[in-house]
Protein backbone atom coordinates (compact mmCIF):
# COMPACT_ATOMS: atom_id res chain seq x y z
CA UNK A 1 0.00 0.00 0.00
CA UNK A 2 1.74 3.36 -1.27
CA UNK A 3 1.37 5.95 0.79
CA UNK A 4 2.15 8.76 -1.31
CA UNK A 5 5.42 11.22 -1.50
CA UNK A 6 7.86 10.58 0.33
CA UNK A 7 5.01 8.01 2.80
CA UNK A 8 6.82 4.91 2.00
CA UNK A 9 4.31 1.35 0.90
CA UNK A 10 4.09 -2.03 2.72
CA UNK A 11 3.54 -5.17 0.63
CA UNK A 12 3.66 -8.92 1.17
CA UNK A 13 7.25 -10.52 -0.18
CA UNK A 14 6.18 -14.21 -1.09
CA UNK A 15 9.74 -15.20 -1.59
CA UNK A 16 10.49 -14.17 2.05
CA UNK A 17 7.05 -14.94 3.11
CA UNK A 18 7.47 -11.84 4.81
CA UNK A 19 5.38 -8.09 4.92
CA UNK A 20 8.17 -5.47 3.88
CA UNK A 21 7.92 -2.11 5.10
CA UNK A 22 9.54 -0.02 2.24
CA UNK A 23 10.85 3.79 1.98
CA UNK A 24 12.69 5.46 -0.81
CA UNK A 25 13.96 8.78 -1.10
CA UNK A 26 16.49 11.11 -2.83
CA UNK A 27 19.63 12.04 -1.30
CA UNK A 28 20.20 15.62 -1.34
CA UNK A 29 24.19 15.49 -1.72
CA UNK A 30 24.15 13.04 -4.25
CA UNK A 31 20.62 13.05 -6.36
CA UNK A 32 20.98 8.98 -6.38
CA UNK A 33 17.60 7.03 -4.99
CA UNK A 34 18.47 5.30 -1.42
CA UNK A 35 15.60 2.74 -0.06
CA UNK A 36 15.34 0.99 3.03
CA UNK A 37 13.32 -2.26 3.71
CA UNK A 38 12.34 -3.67 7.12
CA UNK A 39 10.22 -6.80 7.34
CA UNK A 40 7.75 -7.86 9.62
CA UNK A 41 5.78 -10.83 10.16
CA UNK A 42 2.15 -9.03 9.50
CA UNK A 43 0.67 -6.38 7.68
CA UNK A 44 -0.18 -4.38 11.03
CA UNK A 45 3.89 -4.87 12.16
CA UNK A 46 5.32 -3.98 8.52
CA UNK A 47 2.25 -0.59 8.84
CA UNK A 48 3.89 0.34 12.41
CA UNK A 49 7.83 -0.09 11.30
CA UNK A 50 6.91 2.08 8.37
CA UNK A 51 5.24 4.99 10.48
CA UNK A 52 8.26 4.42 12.92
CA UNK A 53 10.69 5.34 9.42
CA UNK A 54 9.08 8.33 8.14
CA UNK A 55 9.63 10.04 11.60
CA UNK A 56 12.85 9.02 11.89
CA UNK A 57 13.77 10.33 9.07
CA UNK A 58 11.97 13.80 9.50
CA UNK A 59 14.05 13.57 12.87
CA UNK A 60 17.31 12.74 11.00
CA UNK A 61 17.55 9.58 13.16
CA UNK A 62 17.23 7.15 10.05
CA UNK A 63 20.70 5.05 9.29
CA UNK A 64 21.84 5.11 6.22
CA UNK A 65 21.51 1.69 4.50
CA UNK A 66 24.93 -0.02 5.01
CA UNK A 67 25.58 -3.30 3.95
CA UNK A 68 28.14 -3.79 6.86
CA UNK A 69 28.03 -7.46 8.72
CA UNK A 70 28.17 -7.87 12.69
CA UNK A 71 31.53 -9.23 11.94
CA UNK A 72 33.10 -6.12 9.94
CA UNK A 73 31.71 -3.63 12.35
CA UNK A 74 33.14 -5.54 14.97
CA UNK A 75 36.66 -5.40 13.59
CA UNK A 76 36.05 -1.96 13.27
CA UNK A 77 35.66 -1.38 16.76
CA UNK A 78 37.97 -3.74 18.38
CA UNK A 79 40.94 -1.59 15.90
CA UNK A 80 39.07 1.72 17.44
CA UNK A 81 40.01 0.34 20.93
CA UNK A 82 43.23 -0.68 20.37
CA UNK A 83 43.56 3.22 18.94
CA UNK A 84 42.47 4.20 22.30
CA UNK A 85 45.16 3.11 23.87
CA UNK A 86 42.94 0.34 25.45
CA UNK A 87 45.51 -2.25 27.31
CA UNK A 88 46.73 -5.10 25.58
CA UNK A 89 45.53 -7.66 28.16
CA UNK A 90 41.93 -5.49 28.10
CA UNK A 91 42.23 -5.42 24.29
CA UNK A 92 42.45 -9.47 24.05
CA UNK A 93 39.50 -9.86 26.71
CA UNK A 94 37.57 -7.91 24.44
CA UNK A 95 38.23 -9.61 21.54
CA UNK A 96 38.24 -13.04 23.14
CA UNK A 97 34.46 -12.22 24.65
CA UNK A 98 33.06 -11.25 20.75
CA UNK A 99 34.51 -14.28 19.85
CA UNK A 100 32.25 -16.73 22.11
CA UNK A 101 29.44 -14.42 19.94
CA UNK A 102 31.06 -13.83 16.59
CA UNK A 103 32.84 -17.26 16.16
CA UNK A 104 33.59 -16.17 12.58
CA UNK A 105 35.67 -13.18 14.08
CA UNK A 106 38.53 -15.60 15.07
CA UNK A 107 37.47 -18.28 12.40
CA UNK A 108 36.04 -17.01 8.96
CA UNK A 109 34.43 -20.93 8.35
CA UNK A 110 32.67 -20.99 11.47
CA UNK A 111 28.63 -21.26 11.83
CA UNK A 112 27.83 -17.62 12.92
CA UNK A 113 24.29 -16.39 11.83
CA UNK A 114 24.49 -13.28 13.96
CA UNK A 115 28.32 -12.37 12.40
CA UNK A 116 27.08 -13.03 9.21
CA UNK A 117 23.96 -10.82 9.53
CA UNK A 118 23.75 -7.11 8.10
CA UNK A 119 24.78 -5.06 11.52
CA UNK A 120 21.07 -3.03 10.89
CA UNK A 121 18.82 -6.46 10.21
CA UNK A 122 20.25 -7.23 14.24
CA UNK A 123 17.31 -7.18 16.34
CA UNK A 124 16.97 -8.51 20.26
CA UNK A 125 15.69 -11.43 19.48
CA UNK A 126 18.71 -12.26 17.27
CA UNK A 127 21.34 -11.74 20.35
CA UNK A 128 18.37 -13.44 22.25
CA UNK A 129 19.19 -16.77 20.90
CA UNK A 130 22.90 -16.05 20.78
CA UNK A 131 23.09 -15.37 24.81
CA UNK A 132 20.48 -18.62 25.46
CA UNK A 133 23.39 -20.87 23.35
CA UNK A 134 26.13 -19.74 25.16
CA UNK A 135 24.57 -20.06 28.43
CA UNK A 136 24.27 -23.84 27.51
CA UNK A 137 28.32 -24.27 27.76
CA UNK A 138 29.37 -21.07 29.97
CA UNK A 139 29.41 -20.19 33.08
CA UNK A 140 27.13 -17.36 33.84
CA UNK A 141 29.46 -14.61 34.72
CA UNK A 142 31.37 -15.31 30.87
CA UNK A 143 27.68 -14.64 29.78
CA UNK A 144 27.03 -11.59 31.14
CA UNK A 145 30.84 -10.41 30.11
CA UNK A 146 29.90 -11.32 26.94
CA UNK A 147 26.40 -9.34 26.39
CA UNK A 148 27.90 -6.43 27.98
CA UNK A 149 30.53 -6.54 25.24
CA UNK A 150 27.65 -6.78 22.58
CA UNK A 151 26.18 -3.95 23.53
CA UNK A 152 29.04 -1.78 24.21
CA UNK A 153 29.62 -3.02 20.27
CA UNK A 154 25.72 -2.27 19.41
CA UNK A 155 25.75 0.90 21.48
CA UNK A 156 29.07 2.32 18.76
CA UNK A 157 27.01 1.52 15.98
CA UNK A 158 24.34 3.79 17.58
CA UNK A 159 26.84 6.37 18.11
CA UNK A 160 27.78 6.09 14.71
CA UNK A 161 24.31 6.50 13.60
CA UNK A 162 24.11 2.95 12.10
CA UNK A 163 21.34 1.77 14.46
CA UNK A 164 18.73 3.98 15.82
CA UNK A 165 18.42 2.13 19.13
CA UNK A 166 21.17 -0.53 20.82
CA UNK A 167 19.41 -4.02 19.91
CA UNK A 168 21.22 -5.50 22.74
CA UNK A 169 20.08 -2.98 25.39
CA UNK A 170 16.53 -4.77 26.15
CA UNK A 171 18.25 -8.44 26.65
CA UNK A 172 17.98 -9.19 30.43
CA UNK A 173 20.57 -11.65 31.93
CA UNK A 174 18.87 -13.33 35.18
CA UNK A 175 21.17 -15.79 37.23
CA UNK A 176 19.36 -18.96 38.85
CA UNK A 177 18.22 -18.70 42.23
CA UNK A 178 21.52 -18.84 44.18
CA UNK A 179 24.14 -18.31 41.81
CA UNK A 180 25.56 -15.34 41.32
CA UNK A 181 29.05 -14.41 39.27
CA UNK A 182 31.33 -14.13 42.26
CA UNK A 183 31.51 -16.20 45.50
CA UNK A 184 32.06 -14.69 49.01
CA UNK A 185 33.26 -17.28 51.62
CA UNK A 186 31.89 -17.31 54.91
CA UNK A 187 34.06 -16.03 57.87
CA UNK A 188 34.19 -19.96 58.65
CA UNK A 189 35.19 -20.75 55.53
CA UNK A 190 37.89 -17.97 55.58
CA UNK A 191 39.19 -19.32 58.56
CA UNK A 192 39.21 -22.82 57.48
CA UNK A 193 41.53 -21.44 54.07
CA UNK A 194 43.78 -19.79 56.35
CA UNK A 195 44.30 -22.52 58.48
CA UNK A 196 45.15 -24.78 55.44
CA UNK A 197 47.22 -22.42 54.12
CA UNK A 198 49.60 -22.30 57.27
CA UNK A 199 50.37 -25.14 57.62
CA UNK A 200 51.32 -25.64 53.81
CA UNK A 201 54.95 -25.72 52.49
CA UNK A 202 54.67 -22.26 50.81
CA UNK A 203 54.87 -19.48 53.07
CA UNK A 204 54.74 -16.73 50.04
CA UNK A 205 51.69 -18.08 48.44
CA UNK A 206 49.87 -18.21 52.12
CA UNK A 207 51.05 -14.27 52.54
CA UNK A 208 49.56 -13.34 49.29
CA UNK A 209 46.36 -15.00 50.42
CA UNK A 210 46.24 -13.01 53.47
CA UNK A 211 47.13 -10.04 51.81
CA UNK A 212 44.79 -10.06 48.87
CA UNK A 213 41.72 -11.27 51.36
CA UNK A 214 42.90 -8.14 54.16
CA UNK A 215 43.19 -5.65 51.26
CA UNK A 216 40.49 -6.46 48.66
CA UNK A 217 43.65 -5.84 45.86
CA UNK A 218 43.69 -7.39 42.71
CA UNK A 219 45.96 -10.38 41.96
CA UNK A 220 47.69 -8.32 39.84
CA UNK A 221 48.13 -5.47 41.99
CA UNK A 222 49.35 -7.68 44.57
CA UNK A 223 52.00 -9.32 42.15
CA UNK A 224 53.23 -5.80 40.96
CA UNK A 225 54.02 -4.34 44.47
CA UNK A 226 58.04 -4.02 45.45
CA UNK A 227 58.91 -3.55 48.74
CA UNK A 228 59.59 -0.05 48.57
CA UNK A 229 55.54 0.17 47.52
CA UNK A 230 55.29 -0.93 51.15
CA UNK A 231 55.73 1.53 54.07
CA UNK A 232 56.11 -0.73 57.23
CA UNK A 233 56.36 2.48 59.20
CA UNK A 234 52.98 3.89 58.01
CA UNK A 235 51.42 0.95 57.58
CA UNK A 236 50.09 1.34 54.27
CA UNK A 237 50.88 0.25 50.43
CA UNK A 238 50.51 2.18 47.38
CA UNK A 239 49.18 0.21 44.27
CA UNK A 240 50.00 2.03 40.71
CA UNK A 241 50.42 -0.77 38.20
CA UNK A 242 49.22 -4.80 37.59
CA UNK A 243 51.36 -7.54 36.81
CA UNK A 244 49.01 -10.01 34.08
CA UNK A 245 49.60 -12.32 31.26
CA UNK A 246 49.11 -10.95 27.80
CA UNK A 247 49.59 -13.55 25.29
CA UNK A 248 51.30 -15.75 27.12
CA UNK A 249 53.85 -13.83 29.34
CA UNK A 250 54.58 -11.61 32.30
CA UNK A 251 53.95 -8.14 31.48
CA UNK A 252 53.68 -4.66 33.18
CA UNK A 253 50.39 -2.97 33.30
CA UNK A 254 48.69 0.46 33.84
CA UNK A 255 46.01 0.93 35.66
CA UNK A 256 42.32 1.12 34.02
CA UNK A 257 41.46 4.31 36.01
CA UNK A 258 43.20 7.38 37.86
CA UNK A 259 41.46 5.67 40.94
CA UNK A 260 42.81 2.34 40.79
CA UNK A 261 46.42 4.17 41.70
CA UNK A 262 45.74 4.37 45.43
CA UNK A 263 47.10 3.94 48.72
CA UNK A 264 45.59 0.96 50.62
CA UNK A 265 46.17 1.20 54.45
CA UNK A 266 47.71 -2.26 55.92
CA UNK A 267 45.18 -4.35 58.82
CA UNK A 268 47.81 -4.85 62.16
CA UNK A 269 48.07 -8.60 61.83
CA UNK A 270 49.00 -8.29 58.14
CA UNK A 271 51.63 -5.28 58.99
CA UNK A 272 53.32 -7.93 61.75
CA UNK A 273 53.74 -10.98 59.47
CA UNK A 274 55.21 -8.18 56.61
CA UNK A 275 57.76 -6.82 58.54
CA UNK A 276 58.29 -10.27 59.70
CA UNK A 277 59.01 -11.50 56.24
CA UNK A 278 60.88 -8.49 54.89
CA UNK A 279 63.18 -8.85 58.58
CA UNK A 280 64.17 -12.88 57.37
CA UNK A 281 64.62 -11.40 53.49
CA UNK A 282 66.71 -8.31 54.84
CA UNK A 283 69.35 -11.22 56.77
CA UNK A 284 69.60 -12.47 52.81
CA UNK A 285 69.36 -9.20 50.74
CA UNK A 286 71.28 -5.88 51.03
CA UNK A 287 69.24 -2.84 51.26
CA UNK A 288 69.61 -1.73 47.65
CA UNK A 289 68.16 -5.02 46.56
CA UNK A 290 65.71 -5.68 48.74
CA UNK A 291 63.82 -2.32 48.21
CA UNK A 292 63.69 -3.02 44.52
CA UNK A 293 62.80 -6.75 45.25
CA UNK A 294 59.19 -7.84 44.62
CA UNK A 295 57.06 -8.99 47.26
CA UNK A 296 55.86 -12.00 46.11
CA UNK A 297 58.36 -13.65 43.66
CA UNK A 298 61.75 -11.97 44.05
CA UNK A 299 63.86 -10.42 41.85
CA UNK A 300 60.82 -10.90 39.17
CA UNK A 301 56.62 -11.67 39.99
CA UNK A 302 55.15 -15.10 40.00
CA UNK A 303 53.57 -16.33 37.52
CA UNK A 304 49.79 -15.10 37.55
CA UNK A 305 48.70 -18.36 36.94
CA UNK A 306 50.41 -19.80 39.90
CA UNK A 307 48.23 -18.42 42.64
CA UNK A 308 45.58 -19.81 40.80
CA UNK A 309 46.61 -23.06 40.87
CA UNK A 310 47.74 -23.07 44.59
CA UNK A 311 44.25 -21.05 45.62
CA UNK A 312 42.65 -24.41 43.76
CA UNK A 313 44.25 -26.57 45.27
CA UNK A 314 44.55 -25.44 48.74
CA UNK A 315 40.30 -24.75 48.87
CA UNK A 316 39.69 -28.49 47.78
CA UNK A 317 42.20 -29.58 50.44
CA UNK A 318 39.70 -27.03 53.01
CA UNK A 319 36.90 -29.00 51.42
CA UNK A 320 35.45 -25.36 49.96
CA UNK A 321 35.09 -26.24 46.61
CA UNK A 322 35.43 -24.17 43.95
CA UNK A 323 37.15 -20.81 44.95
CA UNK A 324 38.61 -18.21 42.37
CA UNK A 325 40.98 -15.71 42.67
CA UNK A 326 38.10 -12.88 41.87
CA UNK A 327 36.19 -14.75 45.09
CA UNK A 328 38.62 -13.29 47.51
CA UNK A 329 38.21 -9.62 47.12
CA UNK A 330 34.22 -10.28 46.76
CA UNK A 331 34.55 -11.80 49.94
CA UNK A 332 36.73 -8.41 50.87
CA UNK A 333 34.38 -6.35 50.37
CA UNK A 334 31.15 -8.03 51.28
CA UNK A 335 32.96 -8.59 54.88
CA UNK A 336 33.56 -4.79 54.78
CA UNK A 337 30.02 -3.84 54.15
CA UNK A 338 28.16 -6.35 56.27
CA UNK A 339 30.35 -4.89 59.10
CA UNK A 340 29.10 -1.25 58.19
CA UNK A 341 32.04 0.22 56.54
CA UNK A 342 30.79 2.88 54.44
CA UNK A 343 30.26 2.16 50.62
CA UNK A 344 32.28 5.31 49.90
CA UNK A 345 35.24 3.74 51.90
CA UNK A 346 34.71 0.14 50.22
CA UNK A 347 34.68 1.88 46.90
CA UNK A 348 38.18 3.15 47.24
CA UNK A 349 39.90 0.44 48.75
CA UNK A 350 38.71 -1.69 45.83
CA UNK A 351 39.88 1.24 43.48
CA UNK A 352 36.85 1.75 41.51
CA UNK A 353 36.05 4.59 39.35
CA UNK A 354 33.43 5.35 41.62
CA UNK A 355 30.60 4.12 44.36
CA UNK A 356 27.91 3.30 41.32
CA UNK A 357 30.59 0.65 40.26
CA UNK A 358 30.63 -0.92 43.86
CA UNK A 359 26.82 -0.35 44.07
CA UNK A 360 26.41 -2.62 41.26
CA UNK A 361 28.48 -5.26 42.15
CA UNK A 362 27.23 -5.69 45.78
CA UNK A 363 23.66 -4.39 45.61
CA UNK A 364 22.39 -7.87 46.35
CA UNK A 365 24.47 -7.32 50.28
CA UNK A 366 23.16 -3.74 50.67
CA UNK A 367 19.81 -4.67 50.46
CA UNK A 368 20.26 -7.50 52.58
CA UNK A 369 21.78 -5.11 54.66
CA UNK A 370 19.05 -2.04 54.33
CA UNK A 371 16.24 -4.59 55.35
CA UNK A 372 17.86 -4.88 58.70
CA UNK A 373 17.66 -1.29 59.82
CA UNK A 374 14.15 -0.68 60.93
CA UNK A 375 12.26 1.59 63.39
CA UNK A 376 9.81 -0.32 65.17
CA UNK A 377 7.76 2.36 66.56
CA UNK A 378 6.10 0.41 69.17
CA UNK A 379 9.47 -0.57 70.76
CA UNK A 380 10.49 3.45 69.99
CA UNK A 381 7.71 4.67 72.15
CA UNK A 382 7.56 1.99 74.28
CA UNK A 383 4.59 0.58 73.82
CA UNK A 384 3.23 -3.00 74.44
CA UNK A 385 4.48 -5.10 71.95
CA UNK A 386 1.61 -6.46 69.58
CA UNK A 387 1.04 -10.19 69.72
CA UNK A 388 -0.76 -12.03 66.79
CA UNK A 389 -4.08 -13.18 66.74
CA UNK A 390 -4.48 -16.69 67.28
């Protein structure tokens, strides 16, 4: 059905077995025709997407036809974040978690229907079915990395004015009932790894437990650190870089944001066995060397994976299960909340860009927490209590 100038018609495709909202008009720069085709499942859907067209394209919000793939715009943007100056460990996560989504990305052969698609046919139903697959085979914290990578990618092509609206934005990621991406251990169950820990064979590995459990730091952050990071006087450390593995080896990092550099005051327990340690290393080292000397590793960092391994195999050995190394700064900071320290002072311990961040992470504690402060007036007043009717 035409609609006149400029209106845009709807008709049936029986090829596609599909109703096709279509618009055509002249481009003003060039003089050449342009047309762009939606498709809808009824007449009444291909009417609406029509109507939807025309005003976006009085608005100027109407993407220009492109016949770009998922796949192309999403080389696109992983070379406009390595142009950032994105890091290269943060630039291989990246491309690692549009992988798991865009399998042709790393593989041009593989089955991918939504890397293959037209990047302005994508609609939420299409990374619908792409999230429900991978949560067949992944855990559910690779999920949600995932989706928030697609629409960080969706949400460029918006910027871009390829898309008018993020098709990724409306997909909702619910956990099952008691699972949630991060794991924080019980005070018992602390306890119990601590205990284990002592009386294992490596005393370094068992003071980088403590210290990244007391702190809340990063594993990287706690590999980077030299001892003259550490101020055994002040009691405090100062945290400006993050040892990692990028492709396969040791490497040097900068912190994601200006407040990840921070100072991170030092618990008393954790300051004795320090000074403890550095006292032994100091009957070994001369002064010159042992300032410049690495905490945990000597003259260079452990390997990152190596903690892993030991944290995995000194939790089965507590009989905790599965513990990662990302479990004991949750555990960090949902300790620090439950006990009322204030989610300003939580925020920049962990070094996050800012209390929102934390807020997100640990909203499920807060509430737990905000549902204990009450006023009961009766008890205020001090009035009879109320007893149920029988």
């Amino acid at each position: 059905m035409a609609r006149g100038k400029g209106g845009g018609t709807t008709y049936y495709h029986k090829a596609a077995q599909k109703w096709v909202a279509e618009l055509r008009w002249v481009d003003e720069a060039t003089g050449k025709l342009k047309k762009l085709c939606r498709y809808a499942r009824t007449r009444r859907e291909a009417e609406e997407l029509l109507a939807k067209m025309v005003a976006e394209r009085a608005q100027g919000l109407l993407p220009e036809p492109s016949q770009v793939t998922v796949v192309q715009f999403a080389q696109r943007y992983l070379q406009g974040l390595e142009g950032e100056g994105l890091r290269p460990n943060s630039l291989r996560l990246a491309r690692q978690e549009l992988v798991y989504a865009l399998p042709s990305l790393k593989d041009p052969s593989a089955h991918d229907p939504l890397g293959r698609m037209r990047l302005q046919e994508v609609r939420p139903l299409h990374v619908q079915r792409v999230v429900d697959q991978l949560r067949q085979g992944y855990a559910p914290r690779t999920v949600r990395k995932v989706l928030n990578r697609l629409r960080a990618l969706f949400q460029r092509a918006c910027e871009l004015e390829l898309l008018p609206r993020n098709p990724a934005g409306a997909i909702r990621l619910r956990l099952p009932q008691g699972e949630r991406a991060a794991r924080a251990l019980e005070p018992q169950e602390v306890l119990r790894l601590l205990e284990v820990a002592d009386g294992a064979r490596s005393r370094e590995m068992a003071l980088l437990l403590r210290l990244l459990l007391e702190t809340g730091l990063r594993r990287g952050e706690a590999l980077a650190l030299q001892w003259r990071d550490v101020d055994l006087e002040r009691g405090e450390l100062r945290v400006w870089r993050s040892w990692t593995k990028v492709n396969g080896k040791g490497d040097f990092t900068q912190p994601k944001t200006r407040t990840a550099r921070r100072v991170v005051p030092l618990p008393q327990s954790l300051l004795l066995r320090l000074r403890a340690w550095k006292e032994e290393l100091a009957q070994r080292l001369p002064q010159e060397v042992l300032e410049e000397a690495f905490l945990f590793g000597g003259n260079k960092p452990f390997d990152p994976d190596a903690f892993n391994h030991y944290l995995r195999r000194l939790a089965q050995r507590a009989g905790l299960g599965k513990v990662r190394v990302h479990d004991l700064r949750h555990t960090w900071a949902s300790l620090a909340l439950s006990r009322g320290i204030p989610l300003e002072v939580v925020s920049e311990r962990l070094g996050h860009a800012s209390p929102h961040v934390t807020l997100g992470i640990y909203r499920h504690l807060l509430e737990e927490e905000r549902r204990g402060y009450v006023v009961d007036l009766e008890t205020l007043l001090g009035l009879p209590a109320v007893r149920p009717q029988a």
